[in-house]
C-alpha atoms as a PDB file:
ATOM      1  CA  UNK A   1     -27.802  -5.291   3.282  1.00  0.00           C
ATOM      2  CA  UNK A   2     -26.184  -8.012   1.391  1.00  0.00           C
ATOM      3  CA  UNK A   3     -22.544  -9.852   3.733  1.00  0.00           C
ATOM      4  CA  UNK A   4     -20.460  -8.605   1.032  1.00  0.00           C
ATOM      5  CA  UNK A   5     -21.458  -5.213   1.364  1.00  0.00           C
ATOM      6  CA  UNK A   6     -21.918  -5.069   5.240  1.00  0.00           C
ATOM      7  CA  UNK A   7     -17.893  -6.128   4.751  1.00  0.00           C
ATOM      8  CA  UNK A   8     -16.738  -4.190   2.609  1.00  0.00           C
ATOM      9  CA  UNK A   9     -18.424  -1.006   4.967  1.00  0.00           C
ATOM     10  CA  UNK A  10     -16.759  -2.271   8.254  1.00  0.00           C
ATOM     11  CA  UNK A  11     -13.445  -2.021   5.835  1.00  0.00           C
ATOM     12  CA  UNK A  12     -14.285   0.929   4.969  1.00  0.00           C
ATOM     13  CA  UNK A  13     -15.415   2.181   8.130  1.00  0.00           C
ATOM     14  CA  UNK A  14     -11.841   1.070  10.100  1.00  0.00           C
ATOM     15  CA  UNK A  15      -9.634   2.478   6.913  1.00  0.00           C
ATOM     16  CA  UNK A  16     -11.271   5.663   7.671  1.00  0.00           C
ATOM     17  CA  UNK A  17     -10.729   5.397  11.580  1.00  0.00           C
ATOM     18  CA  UNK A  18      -6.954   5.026  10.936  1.00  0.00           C
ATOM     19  CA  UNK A  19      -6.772   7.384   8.272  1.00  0.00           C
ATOM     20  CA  UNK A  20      -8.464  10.398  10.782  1.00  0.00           C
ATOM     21  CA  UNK A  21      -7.258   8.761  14.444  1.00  0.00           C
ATOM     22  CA  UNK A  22      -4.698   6.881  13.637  1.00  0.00           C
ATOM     23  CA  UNK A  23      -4.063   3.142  14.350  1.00  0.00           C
ATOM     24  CA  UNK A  24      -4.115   4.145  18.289  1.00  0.00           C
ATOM     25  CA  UNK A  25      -7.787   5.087  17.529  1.00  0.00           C
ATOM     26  CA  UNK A  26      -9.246   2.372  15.614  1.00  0.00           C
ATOM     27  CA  UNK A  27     -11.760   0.827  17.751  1.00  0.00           C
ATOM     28  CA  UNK A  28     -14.342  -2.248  16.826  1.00  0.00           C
ATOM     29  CA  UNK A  29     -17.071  -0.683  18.710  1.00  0.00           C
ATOM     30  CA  UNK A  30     -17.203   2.785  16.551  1.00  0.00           C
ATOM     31  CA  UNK A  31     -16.250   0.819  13.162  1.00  0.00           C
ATOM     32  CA  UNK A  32     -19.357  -1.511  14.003  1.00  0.00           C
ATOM     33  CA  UNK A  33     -22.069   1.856  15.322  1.00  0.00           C
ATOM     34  CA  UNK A  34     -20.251   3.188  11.945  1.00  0.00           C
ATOM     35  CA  UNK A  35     -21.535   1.488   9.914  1.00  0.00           C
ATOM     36  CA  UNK A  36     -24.903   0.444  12.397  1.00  0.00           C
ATOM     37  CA  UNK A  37     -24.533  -3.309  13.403  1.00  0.00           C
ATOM     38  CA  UNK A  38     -23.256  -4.225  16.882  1.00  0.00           C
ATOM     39  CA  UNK A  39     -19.511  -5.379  17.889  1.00  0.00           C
ATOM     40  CA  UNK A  40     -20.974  -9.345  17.417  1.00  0.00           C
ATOM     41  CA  UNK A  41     -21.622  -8.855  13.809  1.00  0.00           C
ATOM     42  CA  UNK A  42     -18.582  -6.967  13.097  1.00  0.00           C
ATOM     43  CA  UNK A  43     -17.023 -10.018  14.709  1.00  0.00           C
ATOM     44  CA  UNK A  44     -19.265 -12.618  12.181  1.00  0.00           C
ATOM     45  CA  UNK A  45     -16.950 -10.898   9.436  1.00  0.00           C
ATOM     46  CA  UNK A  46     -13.824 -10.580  11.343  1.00  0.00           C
ATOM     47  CA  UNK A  47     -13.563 -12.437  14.065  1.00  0.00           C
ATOM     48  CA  UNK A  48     -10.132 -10.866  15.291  1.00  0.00           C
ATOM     49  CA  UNK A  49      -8.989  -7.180  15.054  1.00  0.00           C
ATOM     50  CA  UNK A  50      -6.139  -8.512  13.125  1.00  0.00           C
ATOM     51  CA  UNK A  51      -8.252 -10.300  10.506  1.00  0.00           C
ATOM     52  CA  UNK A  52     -10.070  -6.224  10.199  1.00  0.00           C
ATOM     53  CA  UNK A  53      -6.511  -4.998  10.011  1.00  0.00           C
ATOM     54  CA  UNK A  54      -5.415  -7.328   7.125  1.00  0.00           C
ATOM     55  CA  UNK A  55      -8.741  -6.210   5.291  1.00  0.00           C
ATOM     56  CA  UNK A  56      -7.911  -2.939   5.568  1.00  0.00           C
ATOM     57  CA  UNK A  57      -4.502  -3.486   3.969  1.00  0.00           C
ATOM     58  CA  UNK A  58      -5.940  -5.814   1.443  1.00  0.00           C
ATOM     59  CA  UNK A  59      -8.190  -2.795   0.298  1.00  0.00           C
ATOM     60  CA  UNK A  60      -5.197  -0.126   0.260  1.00  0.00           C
ATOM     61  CA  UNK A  61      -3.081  -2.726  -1.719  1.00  0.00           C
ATOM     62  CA  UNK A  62      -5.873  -3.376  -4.210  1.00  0.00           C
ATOM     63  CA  UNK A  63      -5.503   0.016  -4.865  1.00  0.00           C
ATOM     64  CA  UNK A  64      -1.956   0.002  -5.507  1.00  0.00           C
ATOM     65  CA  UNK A  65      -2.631  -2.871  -7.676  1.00  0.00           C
ATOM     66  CA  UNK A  66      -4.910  -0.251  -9.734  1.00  0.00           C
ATOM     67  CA  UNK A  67      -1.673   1.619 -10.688  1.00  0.00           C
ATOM     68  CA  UNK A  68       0.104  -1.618 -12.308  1.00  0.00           C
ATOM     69  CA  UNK A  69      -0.424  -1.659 -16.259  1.00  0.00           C
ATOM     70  CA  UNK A  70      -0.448  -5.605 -17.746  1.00  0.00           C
ATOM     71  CA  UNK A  71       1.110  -3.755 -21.191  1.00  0.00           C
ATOM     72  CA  UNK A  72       4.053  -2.383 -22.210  1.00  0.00           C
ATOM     73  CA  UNK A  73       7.207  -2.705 -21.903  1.00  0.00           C
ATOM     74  CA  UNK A  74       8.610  -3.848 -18.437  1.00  0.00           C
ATOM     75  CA  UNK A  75      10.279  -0.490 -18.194  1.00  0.00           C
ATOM     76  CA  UNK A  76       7.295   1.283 -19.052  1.00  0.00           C
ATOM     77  CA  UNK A  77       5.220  -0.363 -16.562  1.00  0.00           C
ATOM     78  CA  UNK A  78       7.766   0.267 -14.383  1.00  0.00           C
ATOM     79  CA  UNK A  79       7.955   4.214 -14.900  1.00  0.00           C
ATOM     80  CA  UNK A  80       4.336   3.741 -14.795  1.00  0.00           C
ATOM     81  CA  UNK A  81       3.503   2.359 -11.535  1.00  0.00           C
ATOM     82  CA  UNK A  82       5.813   4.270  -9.941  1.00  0.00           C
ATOM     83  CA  UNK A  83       4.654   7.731 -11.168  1.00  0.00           C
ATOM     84  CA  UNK A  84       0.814   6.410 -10.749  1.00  0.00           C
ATOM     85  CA  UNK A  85       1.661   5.451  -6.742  1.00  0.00           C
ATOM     86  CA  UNK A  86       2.671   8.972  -6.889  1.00  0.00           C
ATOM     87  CA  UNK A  87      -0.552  10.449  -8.293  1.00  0.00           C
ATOM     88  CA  UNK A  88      -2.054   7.872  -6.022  1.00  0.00           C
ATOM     89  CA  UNK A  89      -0.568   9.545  -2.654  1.00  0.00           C
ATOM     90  CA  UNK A  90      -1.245  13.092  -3.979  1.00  0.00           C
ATOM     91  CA  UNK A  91      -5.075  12.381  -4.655  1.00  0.00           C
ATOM     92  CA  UNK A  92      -5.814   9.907  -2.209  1.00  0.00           C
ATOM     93  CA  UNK A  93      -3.425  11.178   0.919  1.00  0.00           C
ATOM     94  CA  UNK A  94      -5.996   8.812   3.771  1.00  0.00           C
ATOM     95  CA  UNK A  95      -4.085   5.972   1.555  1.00  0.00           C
ATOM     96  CA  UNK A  96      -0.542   6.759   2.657  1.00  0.00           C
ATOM     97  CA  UNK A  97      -1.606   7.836   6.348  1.00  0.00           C
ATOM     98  CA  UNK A  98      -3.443   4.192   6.386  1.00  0.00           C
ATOM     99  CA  UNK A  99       0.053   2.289   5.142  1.00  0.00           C
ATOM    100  CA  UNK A 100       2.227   4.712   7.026  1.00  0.00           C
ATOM    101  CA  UNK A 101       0.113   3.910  10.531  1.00  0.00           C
ATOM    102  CA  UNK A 102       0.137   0.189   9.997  1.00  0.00           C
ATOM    103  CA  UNK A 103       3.954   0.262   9.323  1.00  0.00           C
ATOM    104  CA  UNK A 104       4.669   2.231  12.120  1.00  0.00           C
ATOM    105  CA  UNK A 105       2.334  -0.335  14.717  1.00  0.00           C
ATOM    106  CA  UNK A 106       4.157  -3.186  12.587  1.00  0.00           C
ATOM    107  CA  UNK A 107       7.937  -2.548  14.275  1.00  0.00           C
ATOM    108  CA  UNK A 108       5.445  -2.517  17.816  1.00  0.00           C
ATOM    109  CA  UNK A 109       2.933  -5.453  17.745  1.00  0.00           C
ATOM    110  CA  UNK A 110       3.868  -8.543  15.982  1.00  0.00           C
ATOM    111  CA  UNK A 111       0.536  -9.458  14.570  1.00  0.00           C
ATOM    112  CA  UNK A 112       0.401  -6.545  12.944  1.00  0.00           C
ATOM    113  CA  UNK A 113       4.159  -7.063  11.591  1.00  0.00           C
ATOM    114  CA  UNK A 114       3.025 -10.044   9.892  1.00  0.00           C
ATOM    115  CA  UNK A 115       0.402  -8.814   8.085  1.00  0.00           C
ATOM    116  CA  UNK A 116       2.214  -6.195   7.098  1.00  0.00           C
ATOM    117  CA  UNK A 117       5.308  -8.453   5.999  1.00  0.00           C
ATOM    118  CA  UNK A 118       3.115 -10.127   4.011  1.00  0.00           C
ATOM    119  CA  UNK A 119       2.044  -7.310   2.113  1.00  0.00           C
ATOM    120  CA  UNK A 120       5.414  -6.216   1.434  1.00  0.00           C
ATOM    121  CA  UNK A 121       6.307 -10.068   0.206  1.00  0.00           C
ATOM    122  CA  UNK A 122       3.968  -9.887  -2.728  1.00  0.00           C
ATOM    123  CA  UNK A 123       4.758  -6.471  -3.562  1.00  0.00           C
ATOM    124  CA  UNK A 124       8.488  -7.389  -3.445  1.00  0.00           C
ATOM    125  CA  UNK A 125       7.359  -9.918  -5.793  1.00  0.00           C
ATOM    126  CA  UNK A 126       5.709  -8.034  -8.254  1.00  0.00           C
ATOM    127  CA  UNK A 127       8.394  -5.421  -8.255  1.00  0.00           C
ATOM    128  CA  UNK A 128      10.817  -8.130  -8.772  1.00  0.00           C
ATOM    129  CA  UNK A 129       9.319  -9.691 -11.412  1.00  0.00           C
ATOM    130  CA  UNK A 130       9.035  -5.854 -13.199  1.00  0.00           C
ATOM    131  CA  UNK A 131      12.707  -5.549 -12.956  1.00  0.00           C
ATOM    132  CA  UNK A 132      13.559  -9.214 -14.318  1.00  0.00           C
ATOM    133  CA  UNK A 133      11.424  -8.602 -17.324  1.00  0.00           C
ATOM    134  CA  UNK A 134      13.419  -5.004 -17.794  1.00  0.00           C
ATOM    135  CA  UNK A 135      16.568  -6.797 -17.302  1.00  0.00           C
ATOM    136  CA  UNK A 136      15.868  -9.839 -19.532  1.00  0.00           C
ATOM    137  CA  UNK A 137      14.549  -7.296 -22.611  1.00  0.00           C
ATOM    138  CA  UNK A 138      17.878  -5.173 -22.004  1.00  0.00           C
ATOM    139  CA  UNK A 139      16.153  -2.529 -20.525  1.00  0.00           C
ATOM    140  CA  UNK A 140      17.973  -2.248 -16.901  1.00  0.00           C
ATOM    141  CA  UNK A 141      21.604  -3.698 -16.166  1.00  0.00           C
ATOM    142  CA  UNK A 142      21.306  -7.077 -14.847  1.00  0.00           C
ATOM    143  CA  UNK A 143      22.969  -6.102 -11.459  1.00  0.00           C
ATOM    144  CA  UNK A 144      19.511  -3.983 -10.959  1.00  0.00           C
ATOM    145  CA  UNK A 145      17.801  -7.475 -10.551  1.00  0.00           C
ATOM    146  CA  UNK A 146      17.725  -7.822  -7.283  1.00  0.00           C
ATOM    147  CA  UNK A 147      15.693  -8.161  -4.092  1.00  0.00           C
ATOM    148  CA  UNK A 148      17.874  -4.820  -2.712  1.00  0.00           C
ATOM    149  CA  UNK A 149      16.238  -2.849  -6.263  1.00  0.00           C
ATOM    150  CA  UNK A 150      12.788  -4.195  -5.263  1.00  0.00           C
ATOM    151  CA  UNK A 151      13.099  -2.925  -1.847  1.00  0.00           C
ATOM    152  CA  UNK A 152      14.568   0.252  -2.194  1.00  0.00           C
ATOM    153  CA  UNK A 153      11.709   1.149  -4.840  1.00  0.00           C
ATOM    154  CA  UNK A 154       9.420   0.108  -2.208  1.00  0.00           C
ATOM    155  CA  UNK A 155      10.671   1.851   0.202  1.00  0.00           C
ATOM    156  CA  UNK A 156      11.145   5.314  -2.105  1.00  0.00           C
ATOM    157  CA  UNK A 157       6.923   4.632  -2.287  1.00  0.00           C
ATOM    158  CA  UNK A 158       6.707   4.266   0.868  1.00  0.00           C
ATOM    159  CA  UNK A 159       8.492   7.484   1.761  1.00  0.00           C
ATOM    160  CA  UNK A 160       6.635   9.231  -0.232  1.00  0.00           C
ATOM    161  CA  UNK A 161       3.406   8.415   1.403  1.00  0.00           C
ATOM    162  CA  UNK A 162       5.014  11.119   4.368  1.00  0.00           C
ATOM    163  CA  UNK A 163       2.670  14.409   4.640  1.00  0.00           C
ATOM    164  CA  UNK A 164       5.909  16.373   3.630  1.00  0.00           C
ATOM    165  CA  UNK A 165       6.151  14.713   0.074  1.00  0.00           C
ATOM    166  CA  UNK A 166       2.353  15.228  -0.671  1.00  0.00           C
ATOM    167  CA  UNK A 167       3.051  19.175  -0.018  1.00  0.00           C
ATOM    168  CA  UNK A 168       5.199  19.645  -1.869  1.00  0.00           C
ATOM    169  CA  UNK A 169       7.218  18.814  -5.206  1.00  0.00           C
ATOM    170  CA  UNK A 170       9.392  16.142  -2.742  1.00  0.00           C
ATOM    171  CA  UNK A 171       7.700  13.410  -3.820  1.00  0.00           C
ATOM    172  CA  UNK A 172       7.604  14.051  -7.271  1.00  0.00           C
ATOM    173  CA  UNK A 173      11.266  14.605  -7.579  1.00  0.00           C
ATOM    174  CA  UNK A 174      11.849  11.797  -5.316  1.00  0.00           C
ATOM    175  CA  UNK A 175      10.099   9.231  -8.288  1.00  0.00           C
ATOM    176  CA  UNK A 176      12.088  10.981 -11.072  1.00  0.00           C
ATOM    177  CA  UNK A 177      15.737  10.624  -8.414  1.00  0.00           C
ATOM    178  CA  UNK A 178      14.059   6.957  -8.399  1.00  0.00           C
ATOM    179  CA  UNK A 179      13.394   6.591 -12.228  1.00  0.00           C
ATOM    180  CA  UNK A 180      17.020   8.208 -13.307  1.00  0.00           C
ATOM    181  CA  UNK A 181      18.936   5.870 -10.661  1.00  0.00           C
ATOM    182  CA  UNK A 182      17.123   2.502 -12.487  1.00  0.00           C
ATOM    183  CA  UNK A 183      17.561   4.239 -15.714  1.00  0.00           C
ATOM    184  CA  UNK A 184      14.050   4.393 -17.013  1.00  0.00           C
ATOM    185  CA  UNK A 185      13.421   8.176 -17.173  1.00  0.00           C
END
C-alpha cells in the first residue's frame, strides 16, 4: 500500500473512532490494528496524537470546503454554503459528531484548542471575505462586515451539527433564521 494511502486510512480509521466512541475513545493502537500496521507505523505518519487529530480535522474541513461555490454572486455563495453545510450535516451526521467532539475536548486540553482555533481562523477568514464581497457589491449592509457576522454564522453551523437539528426541521429553519437575519433569503 502506497504512504499516501496508508495515511489517508489511519485518518480515516481515527475520524471513524470519534465519530462511534467519541474523542474519549480514540485510541492509536485500534486506529493502527484498523487499518493493520502496528502503533510504530501509525507513528511514521503522525508522530503525535495531536498531529492524527489535526488530520482528522483537516479531512472534515476539506469537506466543508466541498460546499463553497468559486461563482456567483457573494450572496449567492453565501446562501449556498450555508444551506450545503446543512445538507452536509443531514447526510453525513459522523461529520458533525467528529467537529462537535473535537470542540468539546478543545475548551479541556489545550493542544487540541489550538488545532481547533486554527480551524476556526481560516474559516473565519473565508466567511469574512464572503461577507466583504456581499457588502462591497451592495448586497449586505456594511455594518454586517464584521468578524462578530463571521462568527455568529459559524457558530449557527456549528449548532447545527447537534443530533437535535439533524432530527428534525431545527436545523433547517435555523439556516433560513440565519439567511433572513443577513438578508440573503
Amino acid at each position: 500500500m502506497s504512504a499516501p494511502n496508508r495515511r489517508e486510512e489511519l485518518v480515516h480509521a481515527a475520524f471513524k473512532q470519534i465519530a462511534e466512541r467519541g474523542f474519549e475513545g480514540l485510541r492509536t493502537r485500534d486506529v493502527a490494528a484498523e487499518v493493520g500496521v502496528n502503533v510504530a507505523t501509525l507513528h511514521y505518519y503522525f508522530p503525535t496524537k495531536e498531529a492524527l487529530i489535526k488530520a482528522v480535522l483537516d479531512q472534515a474541513m476539506a469537506r466543508f470546503r466541498t460546499t463553497l461555490e468559486p461563482h456567483g454572486s457573494p450572496d449567492d455563495q453565501l446562501r449556498n454554503h450555508l444551506r450545503a453545510v446543512r445538507r452536509l450535516m443531514v447526510t453525513e451526521p459522523e461529520l458533525g459528531t467528529v467537529m462537535g467532539e473535537l470542540a468539546m475536548r478543545a475548551s479541556r486540553d489545550p493542544a487540541v484548542r489550538g488545532i481547533v482555533d486554527e480551524m476556526f481562523a481560516g474559516w473565519q477568514t473565508t466567511m469574512r471575505g464572503l461577507l466583504r464581497r456581499a457588502v462591497k457589491g451592495g448586497r449586505l449592509r456594511p455594518e454586517m462586515d464584521s468578524d462578530a457576522v463571521a462568527a455568529f454564522v459559524i457558530a449557527t453551523l456549528m449548532g447545527s451539527t447537534l443530533p437535535q437539528f439533524n432530527e428534525s426541521k431545527r436545523g433547517d429553519q435555523a439556516v433560513r433564521q440565519l439567511e433572513r437575519a443577513l438578508g440573503i433569503d
